[in-house]
PDB file of N, CA and C in Angstrom:
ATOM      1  N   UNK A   1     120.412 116.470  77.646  1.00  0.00           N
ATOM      2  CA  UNK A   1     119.497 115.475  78.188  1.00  0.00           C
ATOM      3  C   UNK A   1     118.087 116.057  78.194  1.00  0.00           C
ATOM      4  N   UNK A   2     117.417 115.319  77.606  1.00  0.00           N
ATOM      5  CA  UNK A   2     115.752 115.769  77.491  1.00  0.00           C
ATOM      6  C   UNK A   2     115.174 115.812  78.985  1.00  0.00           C
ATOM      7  N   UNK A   3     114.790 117.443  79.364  1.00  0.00           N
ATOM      8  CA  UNK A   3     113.701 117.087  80.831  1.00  0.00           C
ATOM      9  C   UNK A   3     112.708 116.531  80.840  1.00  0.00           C
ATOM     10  N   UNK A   4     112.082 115.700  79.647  1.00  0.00           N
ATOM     11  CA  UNK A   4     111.291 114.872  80.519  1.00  0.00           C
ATOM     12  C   UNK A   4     111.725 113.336  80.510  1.00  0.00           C
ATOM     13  N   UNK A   5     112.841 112.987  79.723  1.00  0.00           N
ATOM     14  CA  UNK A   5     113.110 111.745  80.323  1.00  0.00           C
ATOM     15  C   UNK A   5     113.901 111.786  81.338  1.00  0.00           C
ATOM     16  N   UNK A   6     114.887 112.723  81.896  1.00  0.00           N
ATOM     17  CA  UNK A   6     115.290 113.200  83.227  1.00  0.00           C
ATOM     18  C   UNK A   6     114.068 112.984  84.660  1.00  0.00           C
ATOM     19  N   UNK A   7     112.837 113.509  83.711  1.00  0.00           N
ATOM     20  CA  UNK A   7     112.020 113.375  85.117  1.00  0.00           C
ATOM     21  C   UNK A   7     111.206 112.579  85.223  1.00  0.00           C
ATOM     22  N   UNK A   8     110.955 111.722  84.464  1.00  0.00           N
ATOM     23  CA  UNK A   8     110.705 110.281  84.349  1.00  0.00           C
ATOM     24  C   UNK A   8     111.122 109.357  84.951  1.00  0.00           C
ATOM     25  N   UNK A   9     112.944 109.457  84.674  1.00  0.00           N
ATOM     26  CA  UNK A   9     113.779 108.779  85.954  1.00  0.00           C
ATOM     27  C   UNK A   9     113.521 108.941  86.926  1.00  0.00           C
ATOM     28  N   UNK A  10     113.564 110.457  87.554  1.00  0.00           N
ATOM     29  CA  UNK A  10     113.522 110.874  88.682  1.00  0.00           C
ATOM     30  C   UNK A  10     112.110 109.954  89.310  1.00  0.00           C
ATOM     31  N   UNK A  11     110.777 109.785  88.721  1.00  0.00           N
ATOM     32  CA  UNK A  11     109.841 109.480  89.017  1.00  0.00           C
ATOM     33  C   UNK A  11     110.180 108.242  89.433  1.00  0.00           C
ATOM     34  N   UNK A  12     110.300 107.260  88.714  1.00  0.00           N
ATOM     35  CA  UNK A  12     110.361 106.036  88.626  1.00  0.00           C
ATOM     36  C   UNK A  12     111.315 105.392  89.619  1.00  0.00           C
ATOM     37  N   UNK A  13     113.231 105.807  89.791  1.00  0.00           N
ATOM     38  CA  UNK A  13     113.775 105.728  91.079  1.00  0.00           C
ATOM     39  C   UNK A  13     113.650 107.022  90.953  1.00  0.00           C
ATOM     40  N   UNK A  14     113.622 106.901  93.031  1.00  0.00           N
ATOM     41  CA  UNK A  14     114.169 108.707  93.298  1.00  0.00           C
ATOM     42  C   UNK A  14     115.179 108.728  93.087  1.00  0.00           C
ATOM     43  N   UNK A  15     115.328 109.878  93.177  1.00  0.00           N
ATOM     44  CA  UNK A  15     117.159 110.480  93.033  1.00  0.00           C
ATOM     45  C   UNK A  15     117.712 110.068  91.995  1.00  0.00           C
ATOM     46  N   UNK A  16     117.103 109.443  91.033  1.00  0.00           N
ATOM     47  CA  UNK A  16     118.036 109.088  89.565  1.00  0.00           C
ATOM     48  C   UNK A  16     117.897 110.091  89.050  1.00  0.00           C
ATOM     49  N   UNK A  17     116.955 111.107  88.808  1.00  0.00           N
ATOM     50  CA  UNK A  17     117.361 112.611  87.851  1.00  0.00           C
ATOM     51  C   UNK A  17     118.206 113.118  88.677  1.00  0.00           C
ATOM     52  N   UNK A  18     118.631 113.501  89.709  1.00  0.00           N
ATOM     53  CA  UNK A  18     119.716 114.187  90.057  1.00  0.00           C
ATOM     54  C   UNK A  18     121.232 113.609  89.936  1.00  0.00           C
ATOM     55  N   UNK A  19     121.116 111.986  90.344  1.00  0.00           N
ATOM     56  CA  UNK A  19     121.967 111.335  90.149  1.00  0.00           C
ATOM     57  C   UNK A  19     122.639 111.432  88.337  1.00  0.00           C
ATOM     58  N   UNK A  20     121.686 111.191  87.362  1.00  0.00           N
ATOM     59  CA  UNK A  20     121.963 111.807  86.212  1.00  0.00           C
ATOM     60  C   UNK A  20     122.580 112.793  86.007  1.00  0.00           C
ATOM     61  N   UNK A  21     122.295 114.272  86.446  1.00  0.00           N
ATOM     62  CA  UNK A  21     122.563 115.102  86.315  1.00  0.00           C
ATOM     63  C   UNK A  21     123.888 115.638  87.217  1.00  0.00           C
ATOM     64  N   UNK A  22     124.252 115.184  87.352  1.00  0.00           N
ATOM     65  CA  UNK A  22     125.599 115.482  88.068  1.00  0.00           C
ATOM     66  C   UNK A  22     125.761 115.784  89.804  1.00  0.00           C
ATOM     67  N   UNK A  23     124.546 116.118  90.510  1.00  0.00           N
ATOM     68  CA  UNK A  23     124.292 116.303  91.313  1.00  0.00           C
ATOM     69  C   UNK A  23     124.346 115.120  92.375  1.00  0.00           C
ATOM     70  N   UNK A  24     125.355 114.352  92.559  1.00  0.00           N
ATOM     71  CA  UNK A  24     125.708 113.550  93.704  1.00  0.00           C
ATOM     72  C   UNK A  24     124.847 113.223  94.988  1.00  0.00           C
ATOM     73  N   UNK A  25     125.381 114.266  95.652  1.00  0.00           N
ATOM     74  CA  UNK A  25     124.989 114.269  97.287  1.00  0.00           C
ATOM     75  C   UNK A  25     122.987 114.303  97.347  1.00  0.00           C
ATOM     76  N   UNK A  26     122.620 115.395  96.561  1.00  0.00           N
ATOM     77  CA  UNK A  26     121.057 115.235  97.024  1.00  0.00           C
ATOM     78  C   UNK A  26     120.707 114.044  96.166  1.00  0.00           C
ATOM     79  N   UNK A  27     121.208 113.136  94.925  1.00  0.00           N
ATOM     80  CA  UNK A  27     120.877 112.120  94.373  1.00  0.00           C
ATOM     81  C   UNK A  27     120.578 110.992  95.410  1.00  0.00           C
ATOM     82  N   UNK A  28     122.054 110.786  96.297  1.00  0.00           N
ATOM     83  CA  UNK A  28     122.528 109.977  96.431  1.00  0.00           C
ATOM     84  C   UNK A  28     121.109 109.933  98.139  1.00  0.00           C
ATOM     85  N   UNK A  29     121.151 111.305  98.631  1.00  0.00           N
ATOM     86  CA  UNK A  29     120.370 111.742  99.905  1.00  0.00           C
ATOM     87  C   UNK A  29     118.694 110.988  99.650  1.00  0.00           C
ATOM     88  N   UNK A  30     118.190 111.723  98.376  1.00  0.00           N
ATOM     89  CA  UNK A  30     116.944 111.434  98.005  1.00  0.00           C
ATOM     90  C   UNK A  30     116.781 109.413  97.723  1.00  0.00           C
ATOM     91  N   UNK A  31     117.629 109.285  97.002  1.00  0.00           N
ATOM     92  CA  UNK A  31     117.746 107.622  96.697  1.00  0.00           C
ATOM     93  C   UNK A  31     117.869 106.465  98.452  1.00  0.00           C
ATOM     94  N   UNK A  32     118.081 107.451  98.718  1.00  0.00           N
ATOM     95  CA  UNK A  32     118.485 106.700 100.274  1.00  0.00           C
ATOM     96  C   UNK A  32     116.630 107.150 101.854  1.00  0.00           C
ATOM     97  N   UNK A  33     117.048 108.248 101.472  1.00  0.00           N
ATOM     98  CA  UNK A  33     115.770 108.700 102.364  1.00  0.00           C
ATOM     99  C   UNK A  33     114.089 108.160 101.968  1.00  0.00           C
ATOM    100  N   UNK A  34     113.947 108.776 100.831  1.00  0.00           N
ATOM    101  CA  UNK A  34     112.387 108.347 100.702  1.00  0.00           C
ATOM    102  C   UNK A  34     111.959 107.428 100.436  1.00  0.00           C
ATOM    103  N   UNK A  35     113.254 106.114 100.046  1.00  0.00           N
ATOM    104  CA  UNK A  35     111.797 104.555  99.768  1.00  0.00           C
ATOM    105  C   UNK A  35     112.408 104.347 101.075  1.00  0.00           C
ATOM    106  N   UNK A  36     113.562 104.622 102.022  1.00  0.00           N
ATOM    107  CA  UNK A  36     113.437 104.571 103.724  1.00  0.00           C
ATOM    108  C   UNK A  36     112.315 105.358 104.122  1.00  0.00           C
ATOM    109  N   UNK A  37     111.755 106.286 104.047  1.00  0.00           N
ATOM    110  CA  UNK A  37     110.452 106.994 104.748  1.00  0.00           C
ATOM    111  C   UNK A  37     109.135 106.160 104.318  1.00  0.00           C
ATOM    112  N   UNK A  38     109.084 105.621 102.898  1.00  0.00           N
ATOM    113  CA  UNK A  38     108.028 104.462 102.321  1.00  0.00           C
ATOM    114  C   UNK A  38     108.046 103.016 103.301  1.00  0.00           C
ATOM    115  N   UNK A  39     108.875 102.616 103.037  1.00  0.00           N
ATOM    116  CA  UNK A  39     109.395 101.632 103.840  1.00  0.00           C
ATOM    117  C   UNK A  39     109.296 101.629 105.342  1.00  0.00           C
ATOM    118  N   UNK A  40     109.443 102.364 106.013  1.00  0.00           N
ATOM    119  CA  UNK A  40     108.897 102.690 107.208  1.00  0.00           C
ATOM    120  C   UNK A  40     107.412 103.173 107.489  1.00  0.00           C
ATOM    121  N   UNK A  41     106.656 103.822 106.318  1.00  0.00           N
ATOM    122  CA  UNK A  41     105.605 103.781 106.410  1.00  0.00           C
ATOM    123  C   UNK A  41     104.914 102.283 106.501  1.00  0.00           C
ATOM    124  N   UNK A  42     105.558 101.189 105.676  1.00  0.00           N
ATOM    125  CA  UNK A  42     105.047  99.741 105.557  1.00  0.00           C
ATOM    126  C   UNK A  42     105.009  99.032 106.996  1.00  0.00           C
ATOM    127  N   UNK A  43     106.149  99.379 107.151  1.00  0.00           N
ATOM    128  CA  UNK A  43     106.274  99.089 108.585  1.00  0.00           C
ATOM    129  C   UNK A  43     105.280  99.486 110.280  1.00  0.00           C
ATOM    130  N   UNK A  44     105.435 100.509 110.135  1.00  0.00           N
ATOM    131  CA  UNK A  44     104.200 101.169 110.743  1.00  0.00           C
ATOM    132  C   UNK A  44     102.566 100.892 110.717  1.00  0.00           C
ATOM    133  N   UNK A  45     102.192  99.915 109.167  1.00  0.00           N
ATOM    134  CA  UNK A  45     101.321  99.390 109.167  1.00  0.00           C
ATOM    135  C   UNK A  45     100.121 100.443 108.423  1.00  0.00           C
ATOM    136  N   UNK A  46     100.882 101.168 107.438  1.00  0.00           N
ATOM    137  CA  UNK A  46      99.927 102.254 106.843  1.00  0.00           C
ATOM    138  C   UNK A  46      99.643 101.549 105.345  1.00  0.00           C
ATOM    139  N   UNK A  47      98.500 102.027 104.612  1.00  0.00           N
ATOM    140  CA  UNK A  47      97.979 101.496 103.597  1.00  0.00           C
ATOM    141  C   UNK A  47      98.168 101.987 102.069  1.00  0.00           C
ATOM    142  N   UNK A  48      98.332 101.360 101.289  1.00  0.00           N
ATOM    143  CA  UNK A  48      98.571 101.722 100.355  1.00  0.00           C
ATOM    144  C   UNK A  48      97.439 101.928  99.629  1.00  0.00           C
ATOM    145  N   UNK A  49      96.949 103.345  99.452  1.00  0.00           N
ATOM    146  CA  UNK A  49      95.450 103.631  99.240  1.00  0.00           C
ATOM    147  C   UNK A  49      95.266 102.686  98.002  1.00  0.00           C
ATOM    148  N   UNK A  50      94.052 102.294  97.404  1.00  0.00           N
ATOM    149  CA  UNK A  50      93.420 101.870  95.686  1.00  0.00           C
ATOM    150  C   UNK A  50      92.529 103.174  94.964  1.00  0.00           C
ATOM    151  N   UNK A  51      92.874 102.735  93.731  1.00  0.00           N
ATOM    152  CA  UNK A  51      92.099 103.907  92.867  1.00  0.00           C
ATOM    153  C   UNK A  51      90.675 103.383  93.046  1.00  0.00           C
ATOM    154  N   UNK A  52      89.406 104.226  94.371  1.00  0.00           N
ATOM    155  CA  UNK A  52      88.354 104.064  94.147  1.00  0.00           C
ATOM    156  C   UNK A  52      87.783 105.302  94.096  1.00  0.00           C
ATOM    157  N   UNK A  53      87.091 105.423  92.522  1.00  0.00           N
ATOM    158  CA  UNK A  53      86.717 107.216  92.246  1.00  0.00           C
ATOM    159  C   UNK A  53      85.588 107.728  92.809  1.00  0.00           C
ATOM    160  N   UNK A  54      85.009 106.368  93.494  1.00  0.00           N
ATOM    161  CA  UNK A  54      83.732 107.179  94.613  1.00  0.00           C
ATOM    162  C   UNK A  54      83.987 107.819  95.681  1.00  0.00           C
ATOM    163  N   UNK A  55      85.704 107.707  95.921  1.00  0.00           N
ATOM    164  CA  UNK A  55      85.984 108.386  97.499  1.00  0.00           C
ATOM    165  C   UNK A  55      87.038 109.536  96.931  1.00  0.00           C
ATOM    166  N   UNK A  56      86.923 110.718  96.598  1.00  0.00           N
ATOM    167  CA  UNK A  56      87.847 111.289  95.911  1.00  0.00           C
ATOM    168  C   UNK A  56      88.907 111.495  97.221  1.00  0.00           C
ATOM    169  N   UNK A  57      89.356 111.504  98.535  1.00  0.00           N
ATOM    170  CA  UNK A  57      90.272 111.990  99.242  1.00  0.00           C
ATOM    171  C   UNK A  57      90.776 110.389  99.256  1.00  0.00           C
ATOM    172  N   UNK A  58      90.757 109.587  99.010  1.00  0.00           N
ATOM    173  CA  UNK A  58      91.187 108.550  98.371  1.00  0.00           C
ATOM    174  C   UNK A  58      91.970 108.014  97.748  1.00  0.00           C
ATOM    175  N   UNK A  59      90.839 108.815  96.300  1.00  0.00           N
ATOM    176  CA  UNK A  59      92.499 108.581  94.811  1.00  0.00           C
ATOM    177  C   UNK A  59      93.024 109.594  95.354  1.00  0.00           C
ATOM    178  N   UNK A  60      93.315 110.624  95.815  1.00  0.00           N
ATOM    179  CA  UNK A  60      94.264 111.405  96.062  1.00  0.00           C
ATOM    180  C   UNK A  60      95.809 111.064  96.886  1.00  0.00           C
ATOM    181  N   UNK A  61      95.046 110.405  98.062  1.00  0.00           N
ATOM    182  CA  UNK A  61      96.058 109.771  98.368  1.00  0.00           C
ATOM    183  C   UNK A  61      96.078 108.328  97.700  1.00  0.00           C
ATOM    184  N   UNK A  62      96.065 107.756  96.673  1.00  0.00           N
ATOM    185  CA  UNK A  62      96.524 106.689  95.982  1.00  0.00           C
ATOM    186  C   UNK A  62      97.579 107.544  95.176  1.00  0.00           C
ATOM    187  N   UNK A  63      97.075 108.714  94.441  1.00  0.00           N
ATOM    188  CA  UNK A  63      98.402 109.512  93.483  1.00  0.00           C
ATOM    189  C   UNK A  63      99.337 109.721  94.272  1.00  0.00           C
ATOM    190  N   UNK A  64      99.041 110.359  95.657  1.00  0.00           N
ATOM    191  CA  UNK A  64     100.042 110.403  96.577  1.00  0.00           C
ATOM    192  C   UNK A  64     101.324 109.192  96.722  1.00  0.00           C
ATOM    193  N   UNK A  65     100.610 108.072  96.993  1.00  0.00           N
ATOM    194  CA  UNK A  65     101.248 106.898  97.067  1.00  0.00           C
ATOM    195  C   UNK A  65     101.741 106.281  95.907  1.00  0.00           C
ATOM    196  N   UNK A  66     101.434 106.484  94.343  1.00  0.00           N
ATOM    197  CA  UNK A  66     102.447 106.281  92.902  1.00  0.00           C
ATOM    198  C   UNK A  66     103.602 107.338  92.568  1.00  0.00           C
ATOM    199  N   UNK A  67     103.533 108.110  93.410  1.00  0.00           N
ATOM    200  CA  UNK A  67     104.221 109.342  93.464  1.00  0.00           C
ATOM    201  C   UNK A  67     105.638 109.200  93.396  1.00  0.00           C
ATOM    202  N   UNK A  68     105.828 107.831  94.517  1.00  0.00           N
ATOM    203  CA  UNK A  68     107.187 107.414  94.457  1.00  0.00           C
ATOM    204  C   UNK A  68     107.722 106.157  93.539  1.00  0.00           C
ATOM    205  N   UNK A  69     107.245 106.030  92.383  1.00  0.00           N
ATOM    206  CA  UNK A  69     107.785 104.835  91.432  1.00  0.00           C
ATOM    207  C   UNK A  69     108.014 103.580  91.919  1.00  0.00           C
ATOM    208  N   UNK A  70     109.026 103.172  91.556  1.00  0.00           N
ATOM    209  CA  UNK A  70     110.021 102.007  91.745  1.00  0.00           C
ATOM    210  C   UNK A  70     109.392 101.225  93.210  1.00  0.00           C
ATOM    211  N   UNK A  71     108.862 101.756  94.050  1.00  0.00           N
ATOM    212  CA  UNK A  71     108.802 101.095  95.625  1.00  0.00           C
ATOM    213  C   UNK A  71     107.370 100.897  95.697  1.00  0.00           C
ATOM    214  N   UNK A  72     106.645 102.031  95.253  1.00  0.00           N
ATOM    215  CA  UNK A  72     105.180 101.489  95.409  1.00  0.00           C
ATOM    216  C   UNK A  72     104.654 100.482  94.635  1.00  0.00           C
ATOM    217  N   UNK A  73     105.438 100.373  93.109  1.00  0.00           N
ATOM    218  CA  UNK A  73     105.134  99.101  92.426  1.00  0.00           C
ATOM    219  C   UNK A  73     105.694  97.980  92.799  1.00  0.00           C
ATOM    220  N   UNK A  74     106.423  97.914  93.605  1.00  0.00           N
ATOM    221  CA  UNK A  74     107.081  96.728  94.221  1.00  0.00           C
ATOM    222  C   UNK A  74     106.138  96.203  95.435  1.00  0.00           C
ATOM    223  N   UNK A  75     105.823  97.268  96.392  1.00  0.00           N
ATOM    224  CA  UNK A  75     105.287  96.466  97.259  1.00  0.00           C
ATOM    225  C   UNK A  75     103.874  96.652  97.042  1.00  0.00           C
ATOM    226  N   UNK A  76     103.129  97.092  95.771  1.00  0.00           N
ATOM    227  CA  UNK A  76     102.060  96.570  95.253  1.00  0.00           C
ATOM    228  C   UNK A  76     101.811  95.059  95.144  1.00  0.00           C
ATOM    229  N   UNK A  77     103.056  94.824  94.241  1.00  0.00           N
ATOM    230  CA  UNK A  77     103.324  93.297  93.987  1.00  0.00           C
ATOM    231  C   UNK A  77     103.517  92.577  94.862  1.00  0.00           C
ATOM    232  N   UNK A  78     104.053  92.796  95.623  1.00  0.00           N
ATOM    233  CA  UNK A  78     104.478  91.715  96.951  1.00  0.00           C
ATOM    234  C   UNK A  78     103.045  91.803  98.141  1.00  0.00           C
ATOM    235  N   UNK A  79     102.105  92.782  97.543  1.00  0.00           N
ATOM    236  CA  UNK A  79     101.233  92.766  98.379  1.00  0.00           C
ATOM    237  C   UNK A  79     100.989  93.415 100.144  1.00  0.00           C
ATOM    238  N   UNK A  80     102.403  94.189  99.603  1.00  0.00           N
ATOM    239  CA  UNK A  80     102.610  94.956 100.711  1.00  0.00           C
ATOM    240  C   UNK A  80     101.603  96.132 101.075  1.00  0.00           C
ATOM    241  N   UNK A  81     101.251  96.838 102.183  1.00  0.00           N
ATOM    242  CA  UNK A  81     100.009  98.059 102.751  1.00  0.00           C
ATOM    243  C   UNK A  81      99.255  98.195 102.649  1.00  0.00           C
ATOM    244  N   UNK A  82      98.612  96.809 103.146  1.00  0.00           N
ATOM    245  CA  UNK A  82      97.219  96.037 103.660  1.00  0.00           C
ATOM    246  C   UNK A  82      96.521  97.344 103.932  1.00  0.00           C
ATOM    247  N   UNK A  83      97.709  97.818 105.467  1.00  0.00           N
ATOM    248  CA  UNK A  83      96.741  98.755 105.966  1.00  0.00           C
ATOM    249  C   UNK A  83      95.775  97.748 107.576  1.00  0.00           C
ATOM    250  N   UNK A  84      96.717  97.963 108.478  1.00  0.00           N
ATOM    251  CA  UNK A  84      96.409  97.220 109.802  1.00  0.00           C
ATOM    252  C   UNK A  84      95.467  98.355 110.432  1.00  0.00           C
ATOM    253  N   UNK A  85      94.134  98.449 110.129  1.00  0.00           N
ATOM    254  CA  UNK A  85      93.321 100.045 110.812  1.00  0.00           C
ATOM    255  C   UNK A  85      93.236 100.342 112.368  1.00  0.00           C
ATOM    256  N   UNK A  86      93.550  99.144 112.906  1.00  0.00           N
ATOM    257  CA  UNK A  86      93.273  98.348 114.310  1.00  0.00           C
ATOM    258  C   UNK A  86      94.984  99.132 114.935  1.00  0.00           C
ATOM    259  N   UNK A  87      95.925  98.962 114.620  1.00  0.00           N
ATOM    260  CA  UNK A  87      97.255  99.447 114.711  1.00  0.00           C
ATOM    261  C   UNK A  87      97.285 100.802 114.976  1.00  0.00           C
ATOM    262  N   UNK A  88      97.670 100.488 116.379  1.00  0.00           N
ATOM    263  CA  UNK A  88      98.089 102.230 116.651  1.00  0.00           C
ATOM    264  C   UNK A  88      98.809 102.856 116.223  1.00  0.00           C
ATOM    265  N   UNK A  89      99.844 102.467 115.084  1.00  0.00           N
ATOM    266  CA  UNK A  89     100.585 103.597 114.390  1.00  0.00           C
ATOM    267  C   UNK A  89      99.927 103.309 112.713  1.00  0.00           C
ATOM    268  N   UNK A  90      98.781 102.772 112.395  1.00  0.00           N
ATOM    269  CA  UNK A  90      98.108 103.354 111.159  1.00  0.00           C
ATOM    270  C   UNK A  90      97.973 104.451 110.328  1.00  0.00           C
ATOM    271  N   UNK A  91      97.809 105.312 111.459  1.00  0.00           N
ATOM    272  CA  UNK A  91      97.618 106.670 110.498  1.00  0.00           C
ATOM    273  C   UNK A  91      99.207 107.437 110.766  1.00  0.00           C
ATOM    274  N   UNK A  92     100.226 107.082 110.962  1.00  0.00           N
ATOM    275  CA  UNK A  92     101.366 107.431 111.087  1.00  0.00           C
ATOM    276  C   UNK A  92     102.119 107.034 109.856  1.00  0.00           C
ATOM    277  N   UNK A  93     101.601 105.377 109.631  1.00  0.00           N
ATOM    278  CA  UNK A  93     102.363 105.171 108.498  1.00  0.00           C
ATOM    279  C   UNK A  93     101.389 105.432 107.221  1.00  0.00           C
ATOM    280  N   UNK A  94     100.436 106.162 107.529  1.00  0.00           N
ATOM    281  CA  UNK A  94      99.544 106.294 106.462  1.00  0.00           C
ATOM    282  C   UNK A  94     100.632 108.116 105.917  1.00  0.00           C
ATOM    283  N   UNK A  95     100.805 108.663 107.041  1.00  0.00           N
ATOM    284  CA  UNK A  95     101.055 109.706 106.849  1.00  0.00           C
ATOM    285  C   UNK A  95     102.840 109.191 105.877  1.00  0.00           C
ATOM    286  N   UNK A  96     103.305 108.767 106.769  1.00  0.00           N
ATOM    287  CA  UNK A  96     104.626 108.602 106.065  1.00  0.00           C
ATOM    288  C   UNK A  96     104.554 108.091 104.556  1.00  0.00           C
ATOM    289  N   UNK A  97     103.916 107.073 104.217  1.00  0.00           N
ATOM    290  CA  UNK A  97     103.569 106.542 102.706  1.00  0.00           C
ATOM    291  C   UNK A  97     103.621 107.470 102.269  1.00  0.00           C
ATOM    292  N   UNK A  98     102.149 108.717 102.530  1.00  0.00           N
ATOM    293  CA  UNK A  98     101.784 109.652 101.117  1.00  0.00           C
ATOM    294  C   UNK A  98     102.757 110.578 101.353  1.00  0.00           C
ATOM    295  N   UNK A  99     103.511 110.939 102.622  1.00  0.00           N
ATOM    296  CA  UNK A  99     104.580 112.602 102.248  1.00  0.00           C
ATOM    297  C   UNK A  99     105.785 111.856 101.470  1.00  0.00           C
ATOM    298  N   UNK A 100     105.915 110.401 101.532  1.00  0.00           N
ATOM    299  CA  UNK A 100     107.271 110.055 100.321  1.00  0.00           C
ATOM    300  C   UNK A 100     106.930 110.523  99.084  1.00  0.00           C
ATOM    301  N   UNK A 101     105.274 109.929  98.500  1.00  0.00           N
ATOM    302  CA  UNK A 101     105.508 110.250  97.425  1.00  0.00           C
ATOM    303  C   UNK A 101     105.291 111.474  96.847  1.00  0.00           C
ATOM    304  N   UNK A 102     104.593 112.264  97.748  1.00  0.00           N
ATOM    305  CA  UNK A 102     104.635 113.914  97.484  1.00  0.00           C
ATOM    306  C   UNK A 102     106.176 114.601  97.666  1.00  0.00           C
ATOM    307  N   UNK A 103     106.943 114.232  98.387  1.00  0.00           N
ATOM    308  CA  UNK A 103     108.499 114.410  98.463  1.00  0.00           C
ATOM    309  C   UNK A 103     108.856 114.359  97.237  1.00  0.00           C
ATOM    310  N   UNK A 104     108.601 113.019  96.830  1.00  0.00           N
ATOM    311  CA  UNK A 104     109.523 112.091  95.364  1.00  0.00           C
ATOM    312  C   UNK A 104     108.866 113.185  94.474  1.00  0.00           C
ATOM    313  N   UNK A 105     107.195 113.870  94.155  1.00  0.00           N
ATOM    314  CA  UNK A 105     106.946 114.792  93.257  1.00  0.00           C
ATOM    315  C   UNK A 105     107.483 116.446  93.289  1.00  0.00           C
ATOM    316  N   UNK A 106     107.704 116.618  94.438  1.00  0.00           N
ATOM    317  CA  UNK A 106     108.661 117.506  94.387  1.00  0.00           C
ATOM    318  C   UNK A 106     109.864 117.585  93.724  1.00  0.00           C
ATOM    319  N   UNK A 107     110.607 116.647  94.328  1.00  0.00           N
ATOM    320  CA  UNK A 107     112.276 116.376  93.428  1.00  0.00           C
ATOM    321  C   UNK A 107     112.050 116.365  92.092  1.00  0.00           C
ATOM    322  N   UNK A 108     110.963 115.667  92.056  1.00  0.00           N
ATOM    323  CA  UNK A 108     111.127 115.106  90.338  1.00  0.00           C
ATOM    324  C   UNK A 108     110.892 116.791  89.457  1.00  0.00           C
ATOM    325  N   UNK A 109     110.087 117.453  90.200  1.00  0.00           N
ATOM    326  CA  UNK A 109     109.974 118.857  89.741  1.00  0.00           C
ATOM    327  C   UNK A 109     111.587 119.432  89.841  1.00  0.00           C
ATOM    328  N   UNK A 110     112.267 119.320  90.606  1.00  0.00           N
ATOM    329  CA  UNK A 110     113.499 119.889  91.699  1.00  0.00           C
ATOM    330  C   UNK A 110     114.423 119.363  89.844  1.00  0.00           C
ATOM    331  N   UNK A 111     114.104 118.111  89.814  1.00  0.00           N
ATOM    332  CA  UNK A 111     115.311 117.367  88.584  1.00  0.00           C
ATOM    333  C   UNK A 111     114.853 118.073  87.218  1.00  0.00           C
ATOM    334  N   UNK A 112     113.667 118.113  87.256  1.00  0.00           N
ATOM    335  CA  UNK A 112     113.098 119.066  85.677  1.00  0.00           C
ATOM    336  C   UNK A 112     113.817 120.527  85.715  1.00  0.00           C
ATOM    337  N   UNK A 113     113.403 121.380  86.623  1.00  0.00           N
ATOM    338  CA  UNK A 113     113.820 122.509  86.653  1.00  0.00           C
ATOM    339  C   UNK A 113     115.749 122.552  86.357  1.00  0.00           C
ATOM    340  N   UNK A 114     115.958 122.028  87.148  1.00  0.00           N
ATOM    341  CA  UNK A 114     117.915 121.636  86.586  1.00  0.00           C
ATOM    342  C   UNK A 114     118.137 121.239  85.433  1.00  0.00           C
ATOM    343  N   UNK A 115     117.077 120.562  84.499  1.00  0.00           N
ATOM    344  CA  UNK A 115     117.213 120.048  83.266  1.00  0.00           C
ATOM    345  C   UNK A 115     117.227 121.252  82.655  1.00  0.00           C
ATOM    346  N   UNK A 116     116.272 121.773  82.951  1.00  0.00           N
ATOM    347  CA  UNK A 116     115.721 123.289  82.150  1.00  0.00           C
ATOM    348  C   UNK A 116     116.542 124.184  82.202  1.00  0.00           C
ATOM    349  N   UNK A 117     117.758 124.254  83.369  1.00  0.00           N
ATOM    350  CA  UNK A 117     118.627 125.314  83.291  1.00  0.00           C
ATOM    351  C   UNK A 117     117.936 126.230  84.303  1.00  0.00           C
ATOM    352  N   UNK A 118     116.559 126.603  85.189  1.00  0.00           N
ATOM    353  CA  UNK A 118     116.462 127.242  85.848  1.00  0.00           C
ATOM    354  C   UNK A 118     117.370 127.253  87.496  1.00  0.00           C
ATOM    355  N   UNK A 119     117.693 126.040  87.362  1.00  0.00           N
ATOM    356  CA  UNK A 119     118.732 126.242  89.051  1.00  0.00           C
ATOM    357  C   UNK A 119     119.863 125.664  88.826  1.00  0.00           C
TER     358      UNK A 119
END
């Protein structure tokens, strides 16, 4: 199996490169936990940053937030993480949004490296 269409998957759903790869339990862990930690970020009322390149801590957390595939393009579309600034748990679910998709870039590293034969 080629690592980078392994981690492509992985990108796009979580836990599908591991799930691919034979690795069950953290597939099945990752596929379940982080669009629940996204998803609860929505909930919480945190924002789904936009690519504006005049604010660079910004796009950062916008990469942060494509980080996790499959969920951020969904509730792009549906118009989901307005971003309630007024909401006392704002910056809670601001926090939860971007550590999913820095999570999800981890794994997806976590699913390359197993492709590669290093773990």
């Amino acid at each position: 199996m080629p690592p980078a269409l392994i981690s492509l998957a992985a990108w796009v759903v979580p836990g599908a490169g591991h799930l691919w790869q034979g690795r069950r339990q953290k597939g099945v862990i990752f596929l379940i936990t982080l669009p629940l930690m996204f998803a609860i970020g929505l909930w919480l009322g945190g924002r789904l940053f936009p690519f504006e390149f005049s604010q660079p801590l910004v796009v950062l957390a916008a990469f942060a937030n494509l980080g996790l595939g499959v969920p951020y393009f969904a509730a792009s579309a549906l118009a989901l993480g307005s971003g309630a600034v007024t909401a006392p748990s704002y910056e809670y679910g601001n926090a939860f949004l971007i550590v999913s998709g820095l999570l999800n870039m981890l794994v997806v590293l976590d699913a390359y490296d197993i492709a590669l034969g290093r773990k």
